[in-house]
Structures are given as structure tokens and as C-alpha cells.
C-alpha atoms as a PDB file:
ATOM      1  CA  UNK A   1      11.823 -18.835  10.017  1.00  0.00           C
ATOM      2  CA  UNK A   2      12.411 -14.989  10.149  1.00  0.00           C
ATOM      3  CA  UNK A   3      12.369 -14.858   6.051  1.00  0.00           C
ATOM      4  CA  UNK A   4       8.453 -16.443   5.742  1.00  0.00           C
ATOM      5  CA  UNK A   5       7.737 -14.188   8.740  1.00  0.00           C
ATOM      6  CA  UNK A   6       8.901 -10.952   7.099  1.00  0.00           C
ATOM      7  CA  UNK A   7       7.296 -12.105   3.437  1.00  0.00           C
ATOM      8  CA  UNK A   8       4.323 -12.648   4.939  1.00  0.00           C
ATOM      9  CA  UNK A   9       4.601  -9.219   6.867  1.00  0.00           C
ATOM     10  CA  UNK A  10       5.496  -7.859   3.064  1.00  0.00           C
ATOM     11  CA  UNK A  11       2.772  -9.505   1.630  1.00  0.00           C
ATOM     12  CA  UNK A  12       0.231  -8.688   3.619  1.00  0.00           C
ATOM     13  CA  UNK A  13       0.474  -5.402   3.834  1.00  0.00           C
ATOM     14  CA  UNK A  14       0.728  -5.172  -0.085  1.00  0.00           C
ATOM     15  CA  UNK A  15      -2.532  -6.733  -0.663  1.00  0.00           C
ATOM     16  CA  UNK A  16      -4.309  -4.527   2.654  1.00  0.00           C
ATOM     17  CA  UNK A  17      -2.492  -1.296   0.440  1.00  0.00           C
ATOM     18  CA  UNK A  18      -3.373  -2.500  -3.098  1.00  0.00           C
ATOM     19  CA  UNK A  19      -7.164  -3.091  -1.893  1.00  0.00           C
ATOM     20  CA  UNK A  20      -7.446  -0.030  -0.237  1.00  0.00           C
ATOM     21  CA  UNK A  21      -5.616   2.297  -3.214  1.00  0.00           C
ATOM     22  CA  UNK A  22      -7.243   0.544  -6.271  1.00  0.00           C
ATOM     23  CA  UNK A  23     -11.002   0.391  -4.058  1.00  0.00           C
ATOM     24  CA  UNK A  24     -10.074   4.542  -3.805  1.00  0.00           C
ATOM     25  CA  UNK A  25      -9.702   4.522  -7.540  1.00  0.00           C
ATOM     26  CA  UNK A  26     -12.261   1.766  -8.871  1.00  0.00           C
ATOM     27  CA  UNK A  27     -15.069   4.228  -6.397  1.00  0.00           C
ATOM     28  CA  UNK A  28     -14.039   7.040  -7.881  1.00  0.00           C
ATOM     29  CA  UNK A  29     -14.509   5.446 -11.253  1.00  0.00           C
ATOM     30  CA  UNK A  30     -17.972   4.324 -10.732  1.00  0.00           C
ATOM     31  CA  UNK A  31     -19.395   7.180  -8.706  1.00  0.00           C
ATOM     32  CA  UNK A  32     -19.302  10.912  -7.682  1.00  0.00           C
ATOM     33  CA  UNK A  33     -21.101  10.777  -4.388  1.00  0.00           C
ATOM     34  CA  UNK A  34     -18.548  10.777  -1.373  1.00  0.00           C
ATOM     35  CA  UNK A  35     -20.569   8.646   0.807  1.00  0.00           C
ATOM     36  CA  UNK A  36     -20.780   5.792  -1.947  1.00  0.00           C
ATOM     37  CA  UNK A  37     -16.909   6.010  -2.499  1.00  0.00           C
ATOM     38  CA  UNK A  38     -16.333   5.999   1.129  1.00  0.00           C
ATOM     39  CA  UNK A  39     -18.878   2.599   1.112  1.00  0.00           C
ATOM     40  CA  UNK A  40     -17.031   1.190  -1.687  1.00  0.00           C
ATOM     41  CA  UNK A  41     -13.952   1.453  -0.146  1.00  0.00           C
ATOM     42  CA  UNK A  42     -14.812   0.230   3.339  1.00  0.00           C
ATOM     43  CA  UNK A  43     -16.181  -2.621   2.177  1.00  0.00           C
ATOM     44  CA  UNK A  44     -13.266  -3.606   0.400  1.00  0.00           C
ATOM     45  CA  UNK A  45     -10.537  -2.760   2.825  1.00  0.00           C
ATOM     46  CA  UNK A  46     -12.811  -5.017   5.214  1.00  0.00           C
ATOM     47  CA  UNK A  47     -13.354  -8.128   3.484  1.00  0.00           C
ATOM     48  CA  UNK A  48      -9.037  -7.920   2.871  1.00  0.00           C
ATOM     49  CA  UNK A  49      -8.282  -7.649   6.738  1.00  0.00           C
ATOM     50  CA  UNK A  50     -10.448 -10.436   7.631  1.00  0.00           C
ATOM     51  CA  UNK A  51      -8.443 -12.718   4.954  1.00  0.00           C
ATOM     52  CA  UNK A  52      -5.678 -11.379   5.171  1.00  0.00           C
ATOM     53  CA  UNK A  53      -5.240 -11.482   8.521  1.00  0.00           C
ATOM     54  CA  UNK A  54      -6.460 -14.795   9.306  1.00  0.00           C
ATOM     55  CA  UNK A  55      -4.596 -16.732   6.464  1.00  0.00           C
ATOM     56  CA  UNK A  56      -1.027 -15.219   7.264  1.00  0.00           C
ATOM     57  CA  UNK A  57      -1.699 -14.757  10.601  1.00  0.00           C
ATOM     58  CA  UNK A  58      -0.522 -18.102  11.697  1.00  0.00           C
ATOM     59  CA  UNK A  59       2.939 -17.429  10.125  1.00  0.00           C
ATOM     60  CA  UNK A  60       3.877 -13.952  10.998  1.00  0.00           C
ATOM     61  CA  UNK A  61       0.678 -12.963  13.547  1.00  0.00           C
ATOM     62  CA  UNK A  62      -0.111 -10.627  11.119  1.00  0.00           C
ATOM     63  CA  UNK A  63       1.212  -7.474  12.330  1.00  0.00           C
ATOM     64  CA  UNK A  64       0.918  -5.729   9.045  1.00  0.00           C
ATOM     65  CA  UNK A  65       0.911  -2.658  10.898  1.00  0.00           C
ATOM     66  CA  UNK A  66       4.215  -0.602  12.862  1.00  0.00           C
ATOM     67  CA  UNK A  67       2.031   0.233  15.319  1.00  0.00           C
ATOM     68  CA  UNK A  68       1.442  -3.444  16.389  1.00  0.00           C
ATOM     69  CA  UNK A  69       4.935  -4.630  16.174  1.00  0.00           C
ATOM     70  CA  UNK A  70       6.721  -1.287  18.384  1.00  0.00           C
ATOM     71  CA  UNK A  71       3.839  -2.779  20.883  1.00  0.00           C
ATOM     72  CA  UNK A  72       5.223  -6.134  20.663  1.00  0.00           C
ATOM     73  CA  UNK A  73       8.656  -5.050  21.078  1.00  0.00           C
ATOM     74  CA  UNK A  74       7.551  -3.145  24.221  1.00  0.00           C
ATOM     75  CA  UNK A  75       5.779  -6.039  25.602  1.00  0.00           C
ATOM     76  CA  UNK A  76       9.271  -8.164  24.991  1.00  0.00           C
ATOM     77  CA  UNK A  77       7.439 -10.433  22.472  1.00  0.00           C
ATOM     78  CA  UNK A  78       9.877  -9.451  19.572  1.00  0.00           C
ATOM     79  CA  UNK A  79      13.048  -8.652  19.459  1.00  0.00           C
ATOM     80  CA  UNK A  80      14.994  -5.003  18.563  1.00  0.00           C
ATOM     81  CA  UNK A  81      16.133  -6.656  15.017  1.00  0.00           C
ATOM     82  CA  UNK A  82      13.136  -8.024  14.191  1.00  0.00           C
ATOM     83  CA  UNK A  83      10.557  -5.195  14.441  1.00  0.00           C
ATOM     84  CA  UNK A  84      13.300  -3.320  12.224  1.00  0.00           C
ATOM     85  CA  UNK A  85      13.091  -5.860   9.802  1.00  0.00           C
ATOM     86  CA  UNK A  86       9.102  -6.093  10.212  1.00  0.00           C
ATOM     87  CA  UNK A  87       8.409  -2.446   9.925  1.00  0.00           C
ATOM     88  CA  UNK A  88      10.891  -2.405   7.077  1.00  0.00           C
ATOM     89  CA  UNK A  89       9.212  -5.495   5.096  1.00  0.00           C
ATOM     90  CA  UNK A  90       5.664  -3.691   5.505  1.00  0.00           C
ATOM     91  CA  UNK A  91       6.947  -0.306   4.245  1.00  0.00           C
ATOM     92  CA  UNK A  92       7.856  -1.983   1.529  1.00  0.00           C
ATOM     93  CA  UNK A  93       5.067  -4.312   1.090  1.00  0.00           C
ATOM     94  CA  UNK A  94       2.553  -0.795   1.375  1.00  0.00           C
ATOM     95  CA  UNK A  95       4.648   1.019  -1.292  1.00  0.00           C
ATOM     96  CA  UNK A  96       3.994  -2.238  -3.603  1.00  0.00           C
ATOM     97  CA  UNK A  97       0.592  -2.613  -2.722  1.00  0.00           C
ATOM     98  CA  UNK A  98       0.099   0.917  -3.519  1.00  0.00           C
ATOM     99  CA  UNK A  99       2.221   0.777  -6.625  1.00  0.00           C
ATOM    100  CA  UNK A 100       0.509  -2.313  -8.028  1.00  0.00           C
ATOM    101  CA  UNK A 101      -2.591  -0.418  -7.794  1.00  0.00           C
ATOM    102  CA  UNK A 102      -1.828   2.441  -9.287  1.00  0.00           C
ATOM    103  CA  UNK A 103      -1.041   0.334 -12.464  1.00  0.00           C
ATOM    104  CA  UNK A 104      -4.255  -1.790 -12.697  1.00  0.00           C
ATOM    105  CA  UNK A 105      -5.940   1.548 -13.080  1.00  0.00           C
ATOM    106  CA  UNK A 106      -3.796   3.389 -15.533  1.00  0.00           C
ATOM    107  CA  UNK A 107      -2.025   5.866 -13.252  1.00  0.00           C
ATOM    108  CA  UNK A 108       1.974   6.334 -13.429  1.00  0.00           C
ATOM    109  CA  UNK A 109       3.559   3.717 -11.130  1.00  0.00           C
ATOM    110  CA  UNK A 110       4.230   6.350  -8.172  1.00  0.00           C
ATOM    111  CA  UNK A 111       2.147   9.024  -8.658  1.00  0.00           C
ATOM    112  CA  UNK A 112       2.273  11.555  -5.450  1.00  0.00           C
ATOM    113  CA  UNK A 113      -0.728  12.477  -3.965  1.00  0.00           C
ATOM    114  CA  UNK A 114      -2.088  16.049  -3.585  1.00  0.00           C
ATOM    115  CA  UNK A 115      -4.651  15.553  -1.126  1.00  0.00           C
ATOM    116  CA  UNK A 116      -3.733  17.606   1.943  1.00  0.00           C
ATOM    117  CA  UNK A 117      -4.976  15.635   5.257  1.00  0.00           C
ATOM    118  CA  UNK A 118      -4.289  18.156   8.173  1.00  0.00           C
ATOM    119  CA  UNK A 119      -5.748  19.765  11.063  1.00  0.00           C
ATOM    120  CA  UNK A 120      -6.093  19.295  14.911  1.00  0.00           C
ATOM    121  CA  UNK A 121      -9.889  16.852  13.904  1.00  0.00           C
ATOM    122  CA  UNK A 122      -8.076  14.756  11.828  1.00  0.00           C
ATOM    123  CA  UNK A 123      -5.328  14.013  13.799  1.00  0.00           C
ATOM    124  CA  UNK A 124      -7.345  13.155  16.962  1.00  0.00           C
ATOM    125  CA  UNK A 125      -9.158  10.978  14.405  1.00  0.00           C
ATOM    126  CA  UNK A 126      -6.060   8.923  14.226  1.00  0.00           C
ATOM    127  CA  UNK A 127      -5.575   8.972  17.786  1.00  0.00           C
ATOM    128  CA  UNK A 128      -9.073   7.251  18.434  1.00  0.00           C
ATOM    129  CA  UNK A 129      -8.634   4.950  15.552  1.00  0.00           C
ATOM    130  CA  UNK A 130      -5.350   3.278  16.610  1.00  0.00           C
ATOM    131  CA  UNK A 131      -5.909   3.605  20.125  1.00  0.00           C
ATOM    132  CA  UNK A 132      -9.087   1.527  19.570  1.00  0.00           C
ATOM    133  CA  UNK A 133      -7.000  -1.067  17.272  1.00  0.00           C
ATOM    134  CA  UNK A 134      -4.232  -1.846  19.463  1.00  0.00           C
ATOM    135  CA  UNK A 135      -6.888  -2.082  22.574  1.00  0.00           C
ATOM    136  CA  UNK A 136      -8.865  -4.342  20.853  1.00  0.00           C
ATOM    137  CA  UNK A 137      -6.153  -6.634  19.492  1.00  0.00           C
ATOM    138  CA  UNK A 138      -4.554  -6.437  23.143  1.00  0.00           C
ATOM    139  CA  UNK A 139      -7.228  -7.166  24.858  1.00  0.00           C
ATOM    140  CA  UNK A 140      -8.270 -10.103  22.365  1.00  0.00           C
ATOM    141  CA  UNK A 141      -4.977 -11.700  22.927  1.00  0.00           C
ATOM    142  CA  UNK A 142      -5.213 -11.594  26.585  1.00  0.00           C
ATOM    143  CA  UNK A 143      -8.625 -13.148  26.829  1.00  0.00           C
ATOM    144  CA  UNK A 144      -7.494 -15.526  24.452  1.00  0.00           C
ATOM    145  CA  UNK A 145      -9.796 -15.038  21.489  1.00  0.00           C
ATOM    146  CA  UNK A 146      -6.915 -14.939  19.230  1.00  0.00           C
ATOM    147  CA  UNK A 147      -9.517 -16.403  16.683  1.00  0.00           C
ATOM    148  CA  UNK A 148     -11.602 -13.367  16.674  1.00  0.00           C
ATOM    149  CA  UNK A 149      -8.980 -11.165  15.843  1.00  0.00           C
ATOM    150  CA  UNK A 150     -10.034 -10.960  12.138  1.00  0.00           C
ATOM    151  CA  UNK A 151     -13.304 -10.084  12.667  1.00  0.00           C
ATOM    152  CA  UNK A 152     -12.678  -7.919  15.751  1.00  0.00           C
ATOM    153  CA  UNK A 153      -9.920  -5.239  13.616  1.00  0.00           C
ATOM    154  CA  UNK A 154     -11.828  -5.947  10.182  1.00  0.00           C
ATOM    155  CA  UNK A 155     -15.035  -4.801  12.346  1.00  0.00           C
ATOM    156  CA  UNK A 156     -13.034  -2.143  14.042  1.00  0.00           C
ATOM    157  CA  UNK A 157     -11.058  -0.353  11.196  1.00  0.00           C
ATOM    158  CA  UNK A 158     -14.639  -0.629   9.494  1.00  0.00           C
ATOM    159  CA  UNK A 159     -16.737   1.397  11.752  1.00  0.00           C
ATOM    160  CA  UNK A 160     -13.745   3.813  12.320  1.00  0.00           C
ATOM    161  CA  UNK A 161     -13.822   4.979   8.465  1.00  0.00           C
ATOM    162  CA  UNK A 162     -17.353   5.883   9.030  1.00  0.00           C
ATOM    163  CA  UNK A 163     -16.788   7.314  12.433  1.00  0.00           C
ATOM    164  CA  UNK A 164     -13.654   8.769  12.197  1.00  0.00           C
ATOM    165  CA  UNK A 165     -12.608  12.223  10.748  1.00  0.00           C
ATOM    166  CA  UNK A 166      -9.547  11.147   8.852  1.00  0.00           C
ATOM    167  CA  UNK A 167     -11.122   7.800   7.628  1.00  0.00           C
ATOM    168  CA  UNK A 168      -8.721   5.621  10.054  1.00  0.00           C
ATOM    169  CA  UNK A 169      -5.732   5.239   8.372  1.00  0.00           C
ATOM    170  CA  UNK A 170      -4.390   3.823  11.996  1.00  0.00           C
ATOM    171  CA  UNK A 171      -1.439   2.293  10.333  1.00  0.00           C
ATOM    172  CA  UNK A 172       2.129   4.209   9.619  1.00  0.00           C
ATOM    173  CA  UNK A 173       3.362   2.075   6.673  1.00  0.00           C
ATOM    174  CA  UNK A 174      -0.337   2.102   4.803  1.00  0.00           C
ATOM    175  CA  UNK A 175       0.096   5.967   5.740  1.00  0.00           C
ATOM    176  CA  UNK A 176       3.693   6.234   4.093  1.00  0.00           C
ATOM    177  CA  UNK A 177       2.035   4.132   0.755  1.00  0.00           C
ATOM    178  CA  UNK A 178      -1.174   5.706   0.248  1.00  0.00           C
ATOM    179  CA  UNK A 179       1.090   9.045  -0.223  1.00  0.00           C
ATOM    180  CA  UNK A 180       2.168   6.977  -3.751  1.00  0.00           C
ATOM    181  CA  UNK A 181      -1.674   7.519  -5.399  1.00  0.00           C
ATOM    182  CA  UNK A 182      -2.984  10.524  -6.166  1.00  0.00           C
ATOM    183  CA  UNK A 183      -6.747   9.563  -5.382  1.00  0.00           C
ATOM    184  CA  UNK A 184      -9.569   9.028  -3.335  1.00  0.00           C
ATOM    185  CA  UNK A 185      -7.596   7.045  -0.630  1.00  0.00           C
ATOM    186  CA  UNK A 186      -4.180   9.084  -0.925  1.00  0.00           C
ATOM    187  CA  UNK A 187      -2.682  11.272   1.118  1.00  0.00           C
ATOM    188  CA  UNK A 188       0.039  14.503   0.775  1.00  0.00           C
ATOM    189  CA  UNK A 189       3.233  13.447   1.506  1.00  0.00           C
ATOM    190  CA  UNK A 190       3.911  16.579   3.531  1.00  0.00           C
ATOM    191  CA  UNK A 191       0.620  15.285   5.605  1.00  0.00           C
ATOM    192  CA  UNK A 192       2.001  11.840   6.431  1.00  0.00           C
ATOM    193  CA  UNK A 193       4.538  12.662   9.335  1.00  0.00           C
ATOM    194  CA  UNK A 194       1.683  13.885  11.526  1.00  0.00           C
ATOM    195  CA  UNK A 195      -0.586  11.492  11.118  1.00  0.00           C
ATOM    196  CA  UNK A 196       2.416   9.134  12.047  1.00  0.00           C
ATOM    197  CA  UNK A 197       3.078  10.955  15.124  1.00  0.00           C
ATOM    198  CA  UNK A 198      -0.990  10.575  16.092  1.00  0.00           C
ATOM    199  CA  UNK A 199      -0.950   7.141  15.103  1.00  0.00           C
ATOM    200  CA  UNK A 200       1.751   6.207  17.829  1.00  0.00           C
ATOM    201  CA  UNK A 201       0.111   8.445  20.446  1.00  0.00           C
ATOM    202  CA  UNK A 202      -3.012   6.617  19.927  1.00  0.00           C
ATOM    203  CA  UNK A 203      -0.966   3.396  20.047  1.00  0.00           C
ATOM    204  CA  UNK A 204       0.354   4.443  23.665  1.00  0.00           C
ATOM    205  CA  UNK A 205      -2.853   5.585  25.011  1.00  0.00           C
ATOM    206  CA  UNK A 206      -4.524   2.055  23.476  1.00  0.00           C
ATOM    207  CA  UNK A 207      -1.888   0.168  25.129  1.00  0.00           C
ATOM    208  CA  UNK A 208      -1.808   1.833  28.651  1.00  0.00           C
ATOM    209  CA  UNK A 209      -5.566   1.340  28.406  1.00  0.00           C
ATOM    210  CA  UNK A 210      -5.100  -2.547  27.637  1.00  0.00           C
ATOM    211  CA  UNK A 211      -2.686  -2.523  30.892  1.00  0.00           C
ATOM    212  CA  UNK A 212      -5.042  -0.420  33.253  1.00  0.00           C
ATOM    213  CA  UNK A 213      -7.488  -2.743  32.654  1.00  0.00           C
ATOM    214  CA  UNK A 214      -5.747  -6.003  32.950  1.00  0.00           C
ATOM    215  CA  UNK A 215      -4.088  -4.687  35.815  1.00  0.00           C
ATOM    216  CA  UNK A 216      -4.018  -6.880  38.768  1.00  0.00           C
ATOM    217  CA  UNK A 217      -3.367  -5.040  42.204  1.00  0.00           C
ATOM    218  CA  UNK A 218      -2.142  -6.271  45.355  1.00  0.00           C
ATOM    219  CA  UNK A 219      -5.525  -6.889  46.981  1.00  0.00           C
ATOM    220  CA  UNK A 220      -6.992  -8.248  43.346  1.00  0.00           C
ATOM    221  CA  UNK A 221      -9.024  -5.448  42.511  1.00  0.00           C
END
């Protein structure tokens, strides 16, 4: 049923957005070196993915993520109205997420980040991070180790804060959320439509990497 789908879409994506905001705050709470905040809130955003996605995964596949469903809708696995309806539901599920932890900690309920992201690194950061993410899941799908999935983006998204120079956001509606807290994890509002725009490159080269590879010619080669 379209309704549990898109709750669990909505859901989902509040408690990746919640985890990651209130992880931003909570490190910023308990430490002032960078590298520990940045630990703090990998770790978290980690251990979330892997349940997330693996509990409510079954019922929606666990999109939680624009990025994943456009793909989807490319590859004729969803349908026009319902990656509208997905993309809207984790929009709004971010926002929450990002809303619910601004008020654990204190802060004003939408409180507008002023920490400019921007710059040429940063945005090819984005394009390696979400060109990795949609390979990976593509790929995982097709060799079907659907199980792994979990372990394979929690793992992914994981090493890309660490290796990555905008800290992977990789994700559109997390992006559009995470513009709600003014903290460690947020993001300027007049940042968020290029990191968008990189995302969705990096979504396009991850999936025309997936389909070079899995390519079969004529002669099987």
C-alpha cells in the first residue's frame, strides 16, 4: 500500500535527519576538537542507516534519499506519481527529523543555519559521494545482495564523511533539512541548491557507471 510506503519513506528519513542534526549538536556539546565531532557524528549517522535501512526496507526499499528514487523512476521501477509523492514524504520526513532535533537540544524549532558550504572542492565532494552511493546500491541489487545493502551504504556514507570534502551529505532532502539547524551538521540555505545540483550529477555519473559495467554486448564482452 502506497500510504505505509510513503510513511515509511517519511519516517525514515526523519530518524536518518534527527540522528545526524542532534549527533551535530550533542558533539558539539561534549567537545571542541573537529575531528572528535566529526567521529561522533559518523558514528551515529552509521549505526541509523544500517537500522534504518534494513527494518523499513522491506516496506518501502528504503529509498530515503531523492537521489535513489529519480534512479528508480529512470530504471521504470516506480512510477511518475510515486517518486513525487516519495521525494515529497522524505522532504518532509528530513525537515521533522531536523526539527525534532533541534528541540531535544534547546534550539528554536527551525533555526536557519549560517554555515556557508561552497566552493568548486566541496561540490566535487558531493559528486564522489553520491556517485559512489547509487553505484554501490546499483550494483548490490544487480548481484543480488540486496541483504548487504545496509552495511554496504552505512559503510559507504561512513568512509565518505572522512574522505570527502563536504562530509557526504549525498542526499537532497537531508540537504534541504540540515539547512533547519544552525550547527555542526547544518548547512546555509543559500548553499543547499548547489550541493543539490552535485548530488544529481554524481547520481548520473554513479548510474551510467552501474550500466557500463553491467553492460552486456553483442559478442558478451
Amino acid at each position: 500500500m502506497l500510504r505505509k510506503r510513503l510513511f515509511a519513506e517519511y519516517l525514515g528519513t526523519a530518524t536518518i535527519v534527527a540522528t545526524v542534526v542532534g549527533s551535530g549538536i550533542m558533539a558539539t556539546n561534549l567537545s571542541t576538537d573537529v575531528g572528535l565531532q566529526l567521529l561522533i557524528n559518523t558514528v551515529a549517522t552509521v549505526f541509523t542507516l544500517y537500522i534504518a535501512i534494513t527494518l523499513l526496507g522491506p516496506i518501502s526499499g528504503a529509498h530515503f534519499n531523492p537521489l535513489v528514487s529519480v534512479v528508480e523512476l529512470f530504471r521504470k521501477n516506480l512510477s511518475v506519481t510515486d517518486t513525487f509523492y516519495f521525494i515529497i514524504a522524505q522532504i518532509l520526513g528530513g525537515c521533522s527529523g531536523a526539527i525534532i532535533a533541534n528541540l531535544m537540544f534547546e534550539h528554536p524549532a527551525i533555526d536557519p543555519s549560517q554555515r556557508i558550504r561552497e566552493g568548486a572542492h566541496l561540490w566535487l565532494g558531493e559528486v564522489v559521494a553520491s556517485a559512489g552511493l547509487l553505484f554501490i546500491i546499483l550494483l548490490a541489487v544487480k548481484q543480488g545482495i540486496d541483504k548487504k545493502i545496509p552495511r554496504l551504504v552505512a559503510a559507504w556514507i561512513g568512509a565518505a564523511y572522512f574522505f570527502t570534502s563536504s562530509t557526504s551529505f549525498a542526499n537532497p532532502a537531508v540537504t534541504i533539512a540540515r539547512s533547519l539547524s544552525d550547527s555542526f551538521s547544518g548547512i546555509d540555505i543559500s548553499s543547499v541548491p548547489a550541493f543539490i545540483l552535485f548530488q544529481f550529477i554524481g547520481a548520473a555519473l554513479g548510474f551510467s557507471a552501474f550500466t557500463f559495467i553491467t553492460h552486456k554486448s553483442k559478442s558478451g564482452k
